[in-house]
Protein backbone atom coordinates (compact mmCIF):
# COMPACT_ATOMS: atom_id res chain seq x y z
CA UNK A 1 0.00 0.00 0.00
CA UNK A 2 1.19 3.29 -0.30
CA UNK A 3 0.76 6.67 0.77
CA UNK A 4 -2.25 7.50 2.20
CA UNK A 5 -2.12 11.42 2.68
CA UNK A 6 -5.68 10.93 4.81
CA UNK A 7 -4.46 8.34 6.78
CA UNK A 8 -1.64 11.31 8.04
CA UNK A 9 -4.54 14.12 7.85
CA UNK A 10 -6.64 11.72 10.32
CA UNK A 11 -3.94 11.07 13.07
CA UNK A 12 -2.60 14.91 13.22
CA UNK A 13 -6.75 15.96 13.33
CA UNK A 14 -6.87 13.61 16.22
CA UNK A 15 -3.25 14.89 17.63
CA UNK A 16 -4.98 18.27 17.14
CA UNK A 17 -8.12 17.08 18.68
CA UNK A 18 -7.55 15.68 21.97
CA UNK A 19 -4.62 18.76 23.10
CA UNK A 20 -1.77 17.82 24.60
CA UNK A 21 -1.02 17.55 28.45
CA UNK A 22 2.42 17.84 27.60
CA UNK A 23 5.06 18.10 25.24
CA UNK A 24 5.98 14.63 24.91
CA UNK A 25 1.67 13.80 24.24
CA UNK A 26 2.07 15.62 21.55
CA UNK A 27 5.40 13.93 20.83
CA UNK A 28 4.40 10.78 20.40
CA UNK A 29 0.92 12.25 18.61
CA UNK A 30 2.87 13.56 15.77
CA UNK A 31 5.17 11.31 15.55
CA UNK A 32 2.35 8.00 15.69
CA UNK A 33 0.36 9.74 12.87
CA UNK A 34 3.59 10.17 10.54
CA UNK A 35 4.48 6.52 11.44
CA UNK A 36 1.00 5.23 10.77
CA UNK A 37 1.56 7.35 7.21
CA UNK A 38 4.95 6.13 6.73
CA UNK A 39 4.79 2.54 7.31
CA UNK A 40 3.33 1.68 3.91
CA UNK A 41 5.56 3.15 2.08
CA UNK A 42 6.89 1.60 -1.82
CA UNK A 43 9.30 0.69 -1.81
CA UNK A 44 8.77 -0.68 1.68
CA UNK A 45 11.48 0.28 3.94
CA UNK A 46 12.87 -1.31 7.29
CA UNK A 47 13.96 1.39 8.68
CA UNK A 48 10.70 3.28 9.71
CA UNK A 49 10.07 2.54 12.87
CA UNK A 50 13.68 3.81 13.79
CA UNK A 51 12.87 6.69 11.70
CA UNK A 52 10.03 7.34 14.07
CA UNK A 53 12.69 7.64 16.66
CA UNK A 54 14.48 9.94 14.84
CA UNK A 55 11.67 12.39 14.22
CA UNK A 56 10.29 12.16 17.62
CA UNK A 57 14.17 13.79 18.98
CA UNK A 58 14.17 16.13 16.30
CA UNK A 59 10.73 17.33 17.76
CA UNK A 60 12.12 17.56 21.54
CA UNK A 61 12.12 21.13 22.75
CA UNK A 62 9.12 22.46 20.40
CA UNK A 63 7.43 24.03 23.47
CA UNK A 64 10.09 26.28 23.82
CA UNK A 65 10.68 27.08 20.33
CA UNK A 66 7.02 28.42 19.84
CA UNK A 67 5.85 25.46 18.79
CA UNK A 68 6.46 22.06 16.39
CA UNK A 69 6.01 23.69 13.15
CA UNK A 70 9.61 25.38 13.85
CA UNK A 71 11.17 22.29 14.05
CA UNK A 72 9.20 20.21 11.71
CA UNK A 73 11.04 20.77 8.36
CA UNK A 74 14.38 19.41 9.57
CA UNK A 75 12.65 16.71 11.70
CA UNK A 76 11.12 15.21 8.76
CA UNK A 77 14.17 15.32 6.70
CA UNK A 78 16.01 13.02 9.36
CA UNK A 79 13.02 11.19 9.35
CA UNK A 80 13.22 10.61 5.33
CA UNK A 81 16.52 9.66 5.06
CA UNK A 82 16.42 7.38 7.73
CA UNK A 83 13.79 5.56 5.92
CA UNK A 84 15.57 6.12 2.16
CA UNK A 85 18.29 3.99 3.84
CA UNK A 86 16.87 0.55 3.91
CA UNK A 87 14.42 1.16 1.34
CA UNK A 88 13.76 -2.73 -0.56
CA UNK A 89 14.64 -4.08 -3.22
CA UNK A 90 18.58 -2.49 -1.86
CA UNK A 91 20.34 -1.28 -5.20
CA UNK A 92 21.54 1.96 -5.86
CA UNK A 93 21.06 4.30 -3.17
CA UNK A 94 17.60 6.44 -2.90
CA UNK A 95 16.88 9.69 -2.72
CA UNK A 96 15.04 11.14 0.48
CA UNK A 97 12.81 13.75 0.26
CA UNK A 98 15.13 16.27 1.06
CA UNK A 99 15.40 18.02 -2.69
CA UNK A 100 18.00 21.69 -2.40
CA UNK A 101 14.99 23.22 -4.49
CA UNK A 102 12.00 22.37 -2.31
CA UNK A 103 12.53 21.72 1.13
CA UNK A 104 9.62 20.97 3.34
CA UNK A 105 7.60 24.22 3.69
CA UNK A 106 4.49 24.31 6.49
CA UNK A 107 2.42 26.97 5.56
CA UNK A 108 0.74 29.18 7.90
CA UNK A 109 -1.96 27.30 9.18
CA UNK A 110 -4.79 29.83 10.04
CA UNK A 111 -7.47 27.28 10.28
CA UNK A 112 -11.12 27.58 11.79
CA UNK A 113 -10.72 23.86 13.23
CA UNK A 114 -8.56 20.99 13.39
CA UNK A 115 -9.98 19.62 10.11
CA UNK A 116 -8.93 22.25 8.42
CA UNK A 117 -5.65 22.31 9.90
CA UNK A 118 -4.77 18.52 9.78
CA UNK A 119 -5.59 18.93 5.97
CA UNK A 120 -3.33 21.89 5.26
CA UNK A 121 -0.08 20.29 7.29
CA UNK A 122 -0.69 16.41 6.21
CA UNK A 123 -0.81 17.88 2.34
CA UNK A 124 1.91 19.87 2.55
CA UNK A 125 4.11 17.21 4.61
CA UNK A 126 2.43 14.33 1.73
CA UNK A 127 3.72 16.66 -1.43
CA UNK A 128 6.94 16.74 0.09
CA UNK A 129 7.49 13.05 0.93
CA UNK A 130 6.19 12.40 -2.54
CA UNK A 131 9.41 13.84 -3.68
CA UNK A 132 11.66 11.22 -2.88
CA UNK A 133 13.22 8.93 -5.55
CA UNK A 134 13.49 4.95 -5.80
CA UNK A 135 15.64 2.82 -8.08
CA UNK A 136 13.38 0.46 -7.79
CA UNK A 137 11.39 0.96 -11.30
CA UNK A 138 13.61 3.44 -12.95
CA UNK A 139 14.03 5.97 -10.66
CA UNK A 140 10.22 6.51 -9.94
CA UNK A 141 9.00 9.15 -7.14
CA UNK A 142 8.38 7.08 -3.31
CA UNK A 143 4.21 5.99 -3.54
């Protein structure tokens, strides 16, 4: 199966929906609705789960950066290449989603709910993970 950009909108609505008690709540929020995204991926990788990991340090400390949208961008760039790495069938190397040109951009969410906002950050974060490149079938973009 692969990329389900509603499967991501669904877990950050409920992320957004039930608040967060704390920073790591909303820790492991984000970080179970990109995983629950991610796992699918084609080609399938091995390395997701420990991707997760990644992503959920590169989120530590949003609270006092003004919040996880300030640390998203390079978050999810660890995340992708940790999951390029051990990306199946192995062959030449692939290509996280980490292109110089078009680097993760969250836009400014100014949303009247958390359906609204879930949609907004899961499309943006699904366009961009969309960019990586496979070997397995000529170079074709990750599903």
């Amino acid at each position: 199966m692969p990329l389900v950009v509603a499967t991501l909108q669904n877990g950050l609505k409920r992320v957004f929906d039930a608040g967060a008690e704390n920073e790591a709540t909303a820790i492991n929020g984000w970080v179970n609705a990109v995983l629950q995204y991610a796992s699918p991926i084609v080609p399938p990788s091995t390395t997701v789960a420990l991707a997760a990991q990644s992503l959920r340090s590169g989120l530590s400390g949003f609270s006092q950066d003004s919040g996880a949208l300030s640390k998203l961008p390079s978050a999810m760039a660890t995340f992708a290449g940790v999951v390029a790495t051990s990306m199946v069938p192995t062959g030449p190397p692939f290509t996280p989603a980490v292109p110089p040109a078009a680097p993760l951009v969250i836009p400014f969410v100014l949303a009247t709910d958390s359906t609204q906002a879930a949609q907004v950050i899961a499309a943006a974060i699904d366009a961009w993970m969309r960019t990586g490149i496979g070997p397995a079938t000529a170079l074709s973009p990750w599903s």
